[in-house]
PDB file of N, CA and C in Angstrom:
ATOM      1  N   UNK A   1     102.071 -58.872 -59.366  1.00  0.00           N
ATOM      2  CA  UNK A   1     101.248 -59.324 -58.249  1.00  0.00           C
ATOM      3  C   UNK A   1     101.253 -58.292 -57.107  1.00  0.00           C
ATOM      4  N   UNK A   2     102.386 -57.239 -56.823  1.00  0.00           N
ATOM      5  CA  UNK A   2     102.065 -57.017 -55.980  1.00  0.00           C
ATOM      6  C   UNK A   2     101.615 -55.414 -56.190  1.00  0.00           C
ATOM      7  N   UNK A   3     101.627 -54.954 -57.773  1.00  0.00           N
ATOM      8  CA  UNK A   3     100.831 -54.193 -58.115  1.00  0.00           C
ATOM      9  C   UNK A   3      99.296 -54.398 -57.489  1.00  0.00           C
ATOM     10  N   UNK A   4      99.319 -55.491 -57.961  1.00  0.00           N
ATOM     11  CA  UNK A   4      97.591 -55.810 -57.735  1.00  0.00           C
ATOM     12  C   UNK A   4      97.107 -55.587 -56.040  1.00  0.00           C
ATOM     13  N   UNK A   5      98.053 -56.432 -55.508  1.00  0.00           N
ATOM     14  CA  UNK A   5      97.940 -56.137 -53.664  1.00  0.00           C
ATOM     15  C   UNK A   5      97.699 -54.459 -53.222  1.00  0.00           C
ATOM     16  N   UNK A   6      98.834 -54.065 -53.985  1.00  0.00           N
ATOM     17  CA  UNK A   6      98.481 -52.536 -53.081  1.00  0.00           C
ATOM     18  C   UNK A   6      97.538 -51.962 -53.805  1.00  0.00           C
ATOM     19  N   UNK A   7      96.928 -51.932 -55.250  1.00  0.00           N
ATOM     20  CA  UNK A   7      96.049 -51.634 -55.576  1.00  0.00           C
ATOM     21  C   UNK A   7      94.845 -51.720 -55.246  1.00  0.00           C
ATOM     22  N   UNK A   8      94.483 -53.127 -55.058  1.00  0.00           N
ATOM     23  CA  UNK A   8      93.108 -53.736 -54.097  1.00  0.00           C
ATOM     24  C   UNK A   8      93.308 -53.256 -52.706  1.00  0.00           C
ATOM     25  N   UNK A   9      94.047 -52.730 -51.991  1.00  0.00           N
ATOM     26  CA  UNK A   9      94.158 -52.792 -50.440  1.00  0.00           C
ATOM     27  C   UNK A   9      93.672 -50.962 -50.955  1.00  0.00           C
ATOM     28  N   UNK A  10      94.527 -50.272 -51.289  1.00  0.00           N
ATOM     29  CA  UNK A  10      94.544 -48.535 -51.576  1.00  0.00           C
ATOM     30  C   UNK A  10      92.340 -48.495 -52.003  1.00  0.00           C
ATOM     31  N   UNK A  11      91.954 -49.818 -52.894  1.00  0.00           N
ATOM     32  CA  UNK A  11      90.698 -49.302 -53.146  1.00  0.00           C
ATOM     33  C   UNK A  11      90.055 -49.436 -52.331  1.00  0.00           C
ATOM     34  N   UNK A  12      90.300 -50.517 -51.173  1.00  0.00           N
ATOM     35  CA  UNK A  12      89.582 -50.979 -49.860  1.00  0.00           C
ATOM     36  C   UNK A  12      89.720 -49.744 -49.057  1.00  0.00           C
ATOM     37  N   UNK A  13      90.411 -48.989 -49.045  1.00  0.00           N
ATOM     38  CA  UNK A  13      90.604 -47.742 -48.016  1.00  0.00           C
ATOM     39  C   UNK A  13      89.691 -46.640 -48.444  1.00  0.00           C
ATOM     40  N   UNK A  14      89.753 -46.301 -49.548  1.00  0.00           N
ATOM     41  CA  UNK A  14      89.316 -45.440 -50.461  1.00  0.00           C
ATOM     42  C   UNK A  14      87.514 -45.580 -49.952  1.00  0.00           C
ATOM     43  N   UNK A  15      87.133 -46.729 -50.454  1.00  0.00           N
ATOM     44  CA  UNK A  15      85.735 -47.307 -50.534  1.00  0.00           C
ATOM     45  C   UNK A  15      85.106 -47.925 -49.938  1.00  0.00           C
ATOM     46  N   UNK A  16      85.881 -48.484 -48.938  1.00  0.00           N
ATOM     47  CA  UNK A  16      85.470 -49.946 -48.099  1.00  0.00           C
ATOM     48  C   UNK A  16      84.017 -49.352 -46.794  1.00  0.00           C
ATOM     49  N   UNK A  17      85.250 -47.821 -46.200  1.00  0.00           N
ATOM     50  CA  UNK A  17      84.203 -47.356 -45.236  1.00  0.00           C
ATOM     51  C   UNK A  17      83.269 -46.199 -46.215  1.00  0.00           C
ATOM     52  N   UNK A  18      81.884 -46.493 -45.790  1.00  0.00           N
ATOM     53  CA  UNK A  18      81.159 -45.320 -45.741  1.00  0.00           C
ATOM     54  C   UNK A  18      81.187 -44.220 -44.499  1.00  0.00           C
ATOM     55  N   UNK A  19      80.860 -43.005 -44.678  1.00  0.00           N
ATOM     56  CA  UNK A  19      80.748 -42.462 -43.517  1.00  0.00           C
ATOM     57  C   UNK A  19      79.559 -42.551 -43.062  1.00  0.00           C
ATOM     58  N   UNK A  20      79.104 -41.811 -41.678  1.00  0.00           N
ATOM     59  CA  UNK A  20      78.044 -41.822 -41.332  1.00  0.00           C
ATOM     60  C   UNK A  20      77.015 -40.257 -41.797  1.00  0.00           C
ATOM     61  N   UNK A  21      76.053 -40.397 -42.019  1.00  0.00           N
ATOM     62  CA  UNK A  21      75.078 -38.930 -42.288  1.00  0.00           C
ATOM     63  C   UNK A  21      75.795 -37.692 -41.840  1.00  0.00           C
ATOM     64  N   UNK A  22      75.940 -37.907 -40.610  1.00  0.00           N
ATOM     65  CA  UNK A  22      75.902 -36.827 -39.473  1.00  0.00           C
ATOM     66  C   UNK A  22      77.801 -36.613 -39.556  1.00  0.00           C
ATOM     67  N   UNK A  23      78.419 -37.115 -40.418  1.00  0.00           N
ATOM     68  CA  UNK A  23      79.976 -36.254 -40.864  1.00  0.00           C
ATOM     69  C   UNK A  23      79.560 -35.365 -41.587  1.00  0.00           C
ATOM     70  N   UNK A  24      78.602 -35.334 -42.717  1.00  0.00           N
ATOM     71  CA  UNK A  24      78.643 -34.456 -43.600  1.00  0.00           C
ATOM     72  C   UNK A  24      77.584 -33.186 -43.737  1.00  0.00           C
ATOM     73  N   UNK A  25      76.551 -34.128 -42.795  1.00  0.00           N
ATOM     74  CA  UNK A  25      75.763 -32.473 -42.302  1.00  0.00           C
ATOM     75  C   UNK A  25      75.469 -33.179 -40.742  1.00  0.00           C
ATOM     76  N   UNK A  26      75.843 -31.922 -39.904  1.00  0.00           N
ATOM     77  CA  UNK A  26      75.453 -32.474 -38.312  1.00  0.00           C
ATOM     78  C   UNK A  26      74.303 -32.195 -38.127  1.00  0.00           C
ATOM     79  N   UNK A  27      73.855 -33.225 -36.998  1.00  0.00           N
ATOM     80  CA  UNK A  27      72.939 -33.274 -36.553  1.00  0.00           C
ATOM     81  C   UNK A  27      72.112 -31.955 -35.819  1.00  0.00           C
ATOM     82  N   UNK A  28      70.480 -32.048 -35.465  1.00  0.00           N
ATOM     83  CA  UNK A  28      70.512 -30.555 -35.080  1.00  0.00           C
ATOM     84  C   UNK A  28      68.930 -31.392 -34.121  1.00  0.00           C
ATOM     85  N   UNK A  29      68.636 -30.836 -33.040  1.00  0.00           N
ATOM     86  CA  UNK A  29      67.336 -31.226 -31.884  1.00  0.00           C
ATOM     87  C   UNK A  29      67.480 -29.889 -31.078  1.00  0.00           C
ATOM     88  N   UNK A  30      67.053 -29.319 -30.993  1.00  0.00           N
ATOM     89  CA  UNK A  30      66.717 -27.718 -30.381  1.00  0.00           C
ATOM     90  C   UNK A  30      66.519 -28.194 -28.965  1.00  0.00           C
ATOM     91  N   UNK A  31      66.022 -29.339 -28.070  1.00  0.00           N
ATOM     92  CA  UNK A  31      65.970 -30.103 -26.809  1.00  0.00           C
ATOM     93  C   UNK A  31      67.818 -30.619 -26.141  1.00  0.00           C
ATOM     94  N   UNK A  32      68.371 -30.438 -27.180  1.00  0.00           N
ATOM     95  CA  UNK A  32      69.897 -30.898 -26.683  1.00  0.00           C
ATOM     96  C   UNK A  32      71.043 -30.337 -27.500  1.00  0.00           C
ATOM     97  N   UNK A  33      72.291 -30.435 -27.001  1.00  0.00           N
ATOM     98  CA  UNK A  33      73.457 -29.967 -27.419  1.00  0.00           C
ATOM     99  C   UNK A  33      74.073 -30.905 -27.945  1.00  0.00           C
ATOM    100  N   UNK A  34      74.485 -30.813 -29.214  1.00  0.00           N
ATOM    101  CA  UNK A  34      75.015 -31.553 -29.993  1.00  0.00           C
ATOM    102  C   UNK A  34      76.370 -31.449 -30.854  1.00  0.00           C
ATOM    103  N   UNK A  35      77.568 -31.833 -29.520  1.00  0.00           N
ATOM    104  CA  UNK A  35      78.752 -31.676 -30.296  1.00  0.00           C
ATOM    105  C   UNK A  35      80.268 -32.653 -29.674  1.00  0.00           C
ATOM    106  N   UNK A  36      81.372 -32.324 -30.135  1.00  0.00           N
ATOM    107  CA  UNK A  36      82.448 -33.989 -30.296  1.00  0.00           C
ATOM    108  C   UNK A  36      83.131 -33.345 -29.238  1.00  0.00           C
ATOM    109  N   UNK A  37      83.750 -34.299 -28.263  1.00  0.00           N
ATOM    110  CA  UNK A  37      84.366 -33.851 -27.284  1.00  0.00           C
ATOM    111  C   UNK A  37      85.492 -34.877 -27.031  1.00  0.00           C
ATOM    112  N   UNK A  38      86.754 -34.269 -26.098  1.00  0.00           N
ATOM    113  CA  UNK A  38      87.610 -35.067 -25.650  1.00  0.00           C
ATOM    114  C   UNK A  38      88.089 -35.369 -24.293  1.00  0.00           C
ATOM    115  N   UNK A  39      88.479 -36.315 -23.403  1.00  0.00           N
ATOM    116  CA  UNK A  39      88.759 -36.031 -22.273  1.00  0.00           C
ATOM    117  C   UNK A  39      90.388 -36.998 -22.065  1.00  0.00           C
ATOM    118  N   UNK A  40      90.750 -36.775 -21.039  1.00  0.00           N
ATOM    119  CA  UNK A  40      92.055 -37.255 -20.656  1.00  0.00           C
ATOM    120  C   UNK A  40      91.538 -38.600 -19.820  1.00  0.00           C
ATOM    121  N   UNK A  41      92.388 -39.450 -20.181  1.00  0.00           N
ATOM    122  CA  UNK A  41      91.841 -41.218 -19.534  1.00  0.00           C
ATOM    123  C   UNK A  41      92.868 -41.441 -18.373  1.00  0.00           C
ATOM    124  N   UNK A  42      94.282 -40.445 -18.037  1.00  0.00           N
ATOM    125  CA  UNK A  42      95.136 -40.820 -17.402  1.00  0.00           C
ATOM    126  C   UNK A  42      94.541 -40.141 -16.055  1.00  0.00           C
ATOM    127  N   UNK A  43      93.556 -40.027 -15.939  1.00  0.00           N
ATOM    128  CA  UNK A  43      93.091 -39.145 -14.554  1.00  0.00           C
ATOM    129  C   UNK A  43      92.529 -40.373 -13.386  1.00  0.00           C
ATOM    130  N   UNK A  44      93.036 -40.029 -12.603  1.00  0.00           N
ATOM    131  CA  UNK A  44      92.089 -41.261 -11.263  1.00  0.00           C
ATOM    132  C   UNK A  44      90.789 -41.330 -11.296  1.00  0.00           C
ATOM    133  N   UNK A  45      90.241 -42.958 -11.082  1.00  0.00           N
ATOM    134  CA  UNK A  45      89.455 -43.344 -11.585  1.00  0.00           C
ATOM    135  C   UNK A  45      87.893 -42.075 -10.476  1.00  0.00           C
ATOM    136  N   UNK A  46      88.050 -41.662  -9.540  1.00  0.00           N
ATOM    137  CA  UNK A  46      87.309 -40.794  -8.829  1.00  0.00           C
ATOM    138  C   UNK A  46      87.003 -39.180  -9.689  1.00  0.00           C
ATOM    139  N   UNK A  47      88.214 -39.106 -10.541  1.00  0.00           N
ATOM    140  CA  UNK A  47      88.018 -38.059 -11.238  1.00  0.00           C
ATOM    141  C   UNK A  47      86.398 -37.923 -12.240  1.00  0.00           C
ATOM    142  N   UNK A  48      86.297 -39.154 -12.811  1.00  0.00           N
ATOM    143  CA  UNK A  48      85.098 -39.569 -14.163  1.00  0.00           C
ATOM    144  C   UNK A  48      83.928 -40.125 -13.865  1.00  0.00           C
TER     145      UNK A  48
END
């Protein structure tokens, strides 16, 4: 049984999500810049 559990859970990971288009070829509009960014959240709220 609990073969079966981690088996069904490991295929749910595997398969469950699709990705979206734009992981596997990015997007492209010659009108805008198109790319992934990060910022810091611990900054005062006047900073953002």
């Amino acid at each position: 049984m609990r073969f079966v559990t981690i088996l069904l859970l490991a295929a749910s990971l595997l398969y469950g999500q699709k990705r979206p288009n734009w992981v596997k070829k990015a997007p492209v509009d010659s009108k805008y810049y198109i790319g992934i960014g990060a910022a810091s959240q611990d900054a005062d709220g006047a900073d953002y």
